[in-house]
C-alpha atoms as a PDB file:
ATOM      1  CA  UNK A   1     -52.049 130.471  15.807  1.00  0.00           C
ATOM      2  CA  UNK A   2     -50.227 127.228  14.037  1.00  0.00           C
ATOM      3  CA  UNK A   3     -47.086 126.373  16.350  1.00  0.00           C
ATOM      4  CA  UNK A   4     -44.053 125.105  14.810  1.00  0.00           C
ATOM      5  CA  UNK A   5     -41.700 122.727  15.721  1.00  0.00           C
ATOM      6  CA  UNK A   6     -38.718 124.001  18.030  1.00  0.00           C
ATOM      7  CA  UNK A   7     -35.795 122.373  14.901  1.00  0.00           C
ATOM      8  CA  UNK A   8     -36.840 123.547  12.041  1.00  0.00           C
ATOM      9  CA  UNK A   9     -34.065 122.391  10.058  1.00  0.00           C
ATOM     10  CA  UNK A  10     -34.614 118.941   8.001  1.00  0.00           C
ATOM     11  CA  UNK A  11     -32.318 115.949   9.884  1.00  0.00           C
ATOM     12  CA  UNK A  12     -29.969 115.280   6.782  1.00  0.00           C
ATOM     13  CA  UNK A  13     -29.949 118.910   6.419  1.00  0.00           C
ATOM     14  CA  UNK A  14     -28.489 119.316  10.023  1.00  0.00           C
ATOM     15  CA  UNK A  15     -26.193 115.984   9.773  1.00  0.00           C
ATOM     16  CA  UNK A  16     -24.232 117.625   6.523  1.00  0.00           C
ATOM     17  CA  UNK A  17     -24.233 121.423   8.193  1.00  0.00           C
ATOM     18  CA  UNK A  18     -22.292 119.555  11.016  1.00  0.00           C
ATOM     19  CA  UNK A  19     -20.513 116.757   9.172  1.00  0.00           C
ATOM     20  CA  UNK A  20     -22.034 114.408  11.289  1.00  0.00           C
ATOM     21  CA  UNK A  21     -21.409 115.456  14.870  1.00  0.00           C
ATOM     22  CA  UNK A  22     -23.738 116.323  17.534  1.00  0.00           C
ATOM     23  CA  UNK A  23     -21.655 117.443  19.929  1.00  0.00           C
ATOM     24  CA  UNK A  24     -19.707 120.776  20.155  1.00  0.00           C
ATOM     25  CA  UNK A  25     -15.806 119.921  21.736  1.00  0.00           C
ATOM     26  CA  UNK A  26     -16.406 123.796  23.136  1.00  0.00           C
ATOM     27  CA  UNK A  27     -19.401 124.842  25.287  1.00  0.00           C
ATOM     28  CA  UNK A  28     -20.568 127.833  23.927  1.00  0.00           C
ATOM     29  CA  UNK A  29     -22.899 129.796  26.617  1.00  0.00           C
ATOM     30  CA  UNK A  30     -26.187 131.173  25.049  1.00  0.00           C
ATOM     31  CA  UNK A  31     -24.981 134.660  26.126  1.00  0.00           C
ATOM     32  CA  UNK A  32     -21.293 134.082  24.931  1.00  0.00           C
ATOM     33  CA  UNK A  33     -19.752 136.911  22.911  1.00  0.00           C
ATOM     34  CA  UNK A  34     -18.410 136.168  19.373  1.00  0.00           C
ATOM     35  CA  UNK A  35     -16.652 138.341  17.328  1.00  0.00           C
ATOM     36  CA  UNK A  36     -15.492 137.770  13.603  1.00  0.00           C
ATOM     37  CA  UNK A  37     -11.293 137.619  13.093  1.00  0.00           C
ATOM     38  CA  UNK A  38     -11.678 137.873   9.025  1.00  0.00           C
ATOM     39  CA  UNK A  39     -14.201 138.038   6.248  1.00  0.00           C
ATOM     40  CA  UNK A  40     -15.303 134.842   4.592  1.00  0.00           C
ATOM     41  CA  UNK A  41     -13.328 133.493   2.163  1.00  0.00           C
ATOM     42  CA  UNK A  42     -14.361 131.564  -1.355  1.00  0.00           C
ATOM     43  CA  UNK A  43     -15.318 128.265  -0.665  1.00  0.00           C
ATOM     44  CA  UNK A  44     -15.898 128.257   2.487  1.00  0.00           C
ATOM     45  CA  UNK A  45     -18.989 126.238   3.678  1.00  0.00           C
ATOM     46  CA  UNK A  46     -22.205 128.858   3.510  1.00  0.00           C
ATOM     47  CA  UNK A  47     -23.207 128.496   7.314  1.00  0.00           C
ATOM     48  CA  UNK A  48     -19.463 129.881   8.686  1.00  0.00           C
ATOM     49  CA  UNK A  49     -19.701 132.605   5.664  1.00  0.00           C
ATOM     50  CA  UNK A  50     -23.032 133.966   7.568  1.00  0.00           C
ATOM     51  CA  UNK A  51     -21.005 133.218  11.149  1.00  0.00           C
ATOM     52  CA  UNK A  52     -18.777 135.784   9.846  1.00  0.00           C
ATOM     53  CA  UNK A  53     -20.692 138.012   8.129  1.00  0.00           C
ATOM     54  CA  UNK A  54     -23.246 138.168  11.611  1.00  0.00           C
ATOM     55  CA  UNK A  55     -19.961 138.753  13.404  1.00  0.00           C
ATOM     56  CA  UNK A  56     -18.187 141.910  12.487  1.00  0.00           C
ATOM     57  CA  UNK A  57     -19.353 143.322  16.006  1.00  0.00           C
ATOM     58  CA  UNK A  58     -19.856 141.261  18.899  1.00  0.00           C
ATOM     59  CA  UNK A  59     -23.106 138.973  18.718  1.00  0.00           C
ATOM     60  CA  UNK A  60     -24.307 136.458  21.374  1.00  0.00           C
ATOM     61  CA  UNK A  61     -24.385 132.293  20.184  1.00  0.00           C
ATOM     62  CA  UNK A  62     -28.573 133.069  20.631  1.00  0.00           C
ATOM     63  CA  UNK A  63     -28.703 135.453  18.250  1.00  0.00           C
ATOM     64  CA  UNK A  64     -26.727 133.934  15.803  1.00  0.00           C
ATOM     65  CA  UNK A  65     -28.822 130.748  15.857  1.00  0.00           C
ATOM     66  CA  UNK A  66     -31.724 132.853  15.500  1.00  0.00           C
ATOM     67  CA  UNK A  67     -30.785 134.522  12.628  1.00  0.00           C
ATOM     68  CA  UNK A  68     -29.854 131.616  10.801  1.00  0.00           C
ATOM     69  CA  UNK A  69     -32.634 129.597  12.086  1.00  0.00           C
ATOM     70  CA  UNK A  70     -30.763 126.764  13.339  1.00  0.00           C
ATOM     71  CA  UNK A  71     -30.821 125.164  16.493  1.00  0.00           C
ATOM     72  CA  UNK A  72     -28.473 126.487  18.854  1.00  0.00           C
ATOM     73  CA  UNK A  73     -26.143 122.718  19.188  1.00  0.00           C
ATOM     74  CA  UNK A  74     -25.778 123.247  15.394  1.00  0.00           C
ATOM     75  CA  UNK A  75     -24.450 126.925  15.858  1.00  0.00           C
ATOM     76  CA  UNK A  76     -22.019 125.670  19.003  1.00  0.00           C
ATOM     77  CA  UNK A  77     -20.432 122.836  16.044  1.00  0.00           C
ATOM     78  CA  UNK A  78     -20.204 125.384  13.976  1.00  0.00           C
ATOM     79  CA  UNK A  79     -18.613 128.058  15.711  1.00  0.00           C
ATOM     80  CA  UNK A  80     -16.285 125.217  17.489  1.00  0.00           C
ATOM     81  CA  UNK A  81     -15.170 125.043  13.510  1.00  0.00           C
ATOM     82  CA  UNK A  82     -14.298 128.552  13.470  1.00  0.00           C
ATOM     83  CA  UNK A  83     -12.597 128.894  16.483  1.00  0.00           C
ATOM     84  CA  UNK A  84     -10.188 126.197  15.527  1.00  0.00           C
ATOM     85  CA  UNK A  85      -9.527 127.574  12.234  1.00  0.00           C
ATOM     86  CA  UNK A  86      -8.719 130.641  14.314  1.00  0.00           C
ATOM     87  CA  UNK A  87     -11.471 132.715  12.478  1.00  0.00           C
ATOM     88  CA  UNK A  88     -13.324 134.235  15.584  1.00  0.00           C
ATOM     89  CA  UNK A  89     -12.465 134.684  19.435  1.00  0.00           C
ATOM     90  CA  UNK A  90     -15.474 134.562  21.606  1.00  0.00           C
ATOM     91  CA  UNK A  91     -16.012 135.700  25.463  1.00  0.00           C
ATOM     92  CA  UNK A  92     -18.237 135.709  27.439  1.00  0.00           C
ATOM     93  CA  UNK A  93     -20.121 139.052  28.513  1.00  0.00           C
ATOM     94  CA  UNK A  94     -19.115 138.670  32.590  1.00  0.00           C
ATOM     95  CA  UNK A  95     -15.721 137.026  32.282  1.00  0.00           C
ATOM     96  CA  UNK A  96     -14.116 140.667  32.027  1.00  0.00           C
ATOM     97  CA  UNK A  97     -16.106 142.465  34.680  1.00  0.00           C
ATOM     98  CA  UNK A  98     -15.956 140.029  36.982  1.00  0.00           C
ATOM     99  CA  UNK A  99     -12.165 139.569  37.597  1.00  0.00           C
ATOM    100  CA  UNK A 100     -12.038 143.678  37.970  1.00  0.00           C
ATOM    101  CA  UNK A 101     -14.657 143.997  40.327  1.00  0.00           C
ATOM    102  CA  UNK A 102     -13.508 141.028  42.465  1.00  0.00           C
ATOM    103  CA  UNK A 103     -12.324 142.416  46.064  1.00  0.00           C
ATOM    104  CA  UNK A 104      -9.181 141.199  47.488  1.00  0.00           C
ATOM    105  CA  UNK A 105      -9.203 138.117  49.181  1.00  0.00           C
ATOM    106  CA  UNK A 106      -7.104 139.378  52.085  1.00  0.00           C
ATOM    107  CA  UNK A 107     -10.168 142.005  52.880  1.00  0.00           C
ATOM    108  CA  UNK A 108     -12.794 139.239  52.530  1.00  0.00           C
ATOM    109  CA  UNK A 109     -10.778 137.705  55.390  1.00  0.00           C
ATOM    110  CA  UNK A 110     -10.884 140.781  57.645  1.00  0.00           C
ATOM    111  CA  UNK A 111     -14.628 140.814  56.678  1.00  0.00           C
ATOM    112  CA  UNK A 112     -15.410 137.726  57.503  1.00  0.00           C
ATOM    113  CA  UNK A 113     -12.780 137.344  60.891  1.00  0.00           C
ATOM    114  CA  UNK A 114     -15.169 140.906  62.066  1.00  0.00           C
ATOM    115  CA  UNK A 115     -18.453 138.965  61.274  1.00  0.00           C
ATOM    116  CA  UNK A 116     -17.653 136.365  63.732  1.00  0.00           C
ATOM    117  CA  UNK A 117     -16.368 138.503  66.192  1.00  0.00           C
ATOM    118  CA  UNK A 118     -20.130 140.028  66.840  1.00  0.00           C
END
């Protein structure tokens, strides 16, 4: 079995996909939801096109790098792009559930006042 280097993509390759930067302004989480706002539009560069495209249902920032083979800080500049340009809203899988399931603070004080008392 031949193993391959973890960035496949060729430097000067990578430096013009991300205009330079090499740092995303947004942390995307690995596991963060993103979800597509429009379709791609003529001219627009060919990496956001696929963002897009990849996007019409909710896809995690891993599987997006994966599927366009790039490393996963490219993806993060990338989708920081399209998030500015107001193209996609992202989430992140938990950030939903947990604010619902959350018990009121009030109880947790009764809980732990009760705790303390044995």
């Amino acid at each position: 079995m031949t193993l391959r280097p973890v960035d496949t993509g060729a430097p000067d390759r990578l430096y013009t996909v991300t205009g330079g930067r090499s740092r995303s302004a947004d942390s995307f989480d690995l596991v963060t939801l993103v979800v597509s706002e429009c379709r791609p539009t003529a001219g627009m560069q060919s990496e956001h096109a696929r963002i897009l495209d990849l996007c019409r249902h909710p896809t995690a920032v891993v599987e997006i790098a994966a599927e366009l083979s790039l490393p996963v800080t490219v993806v993060r500049i990338l989708l920081d792009d399209l998030r500015a340009m107001g193209r996609i809203t992202a989430r992140h899988p938990r950030t939903a559930a947990s604010h619902a399931a959350l018990p009121d603070s009030e109880l947790l004080k009764e809980v732990l006042h009760g705790l303390r008392k044995l």
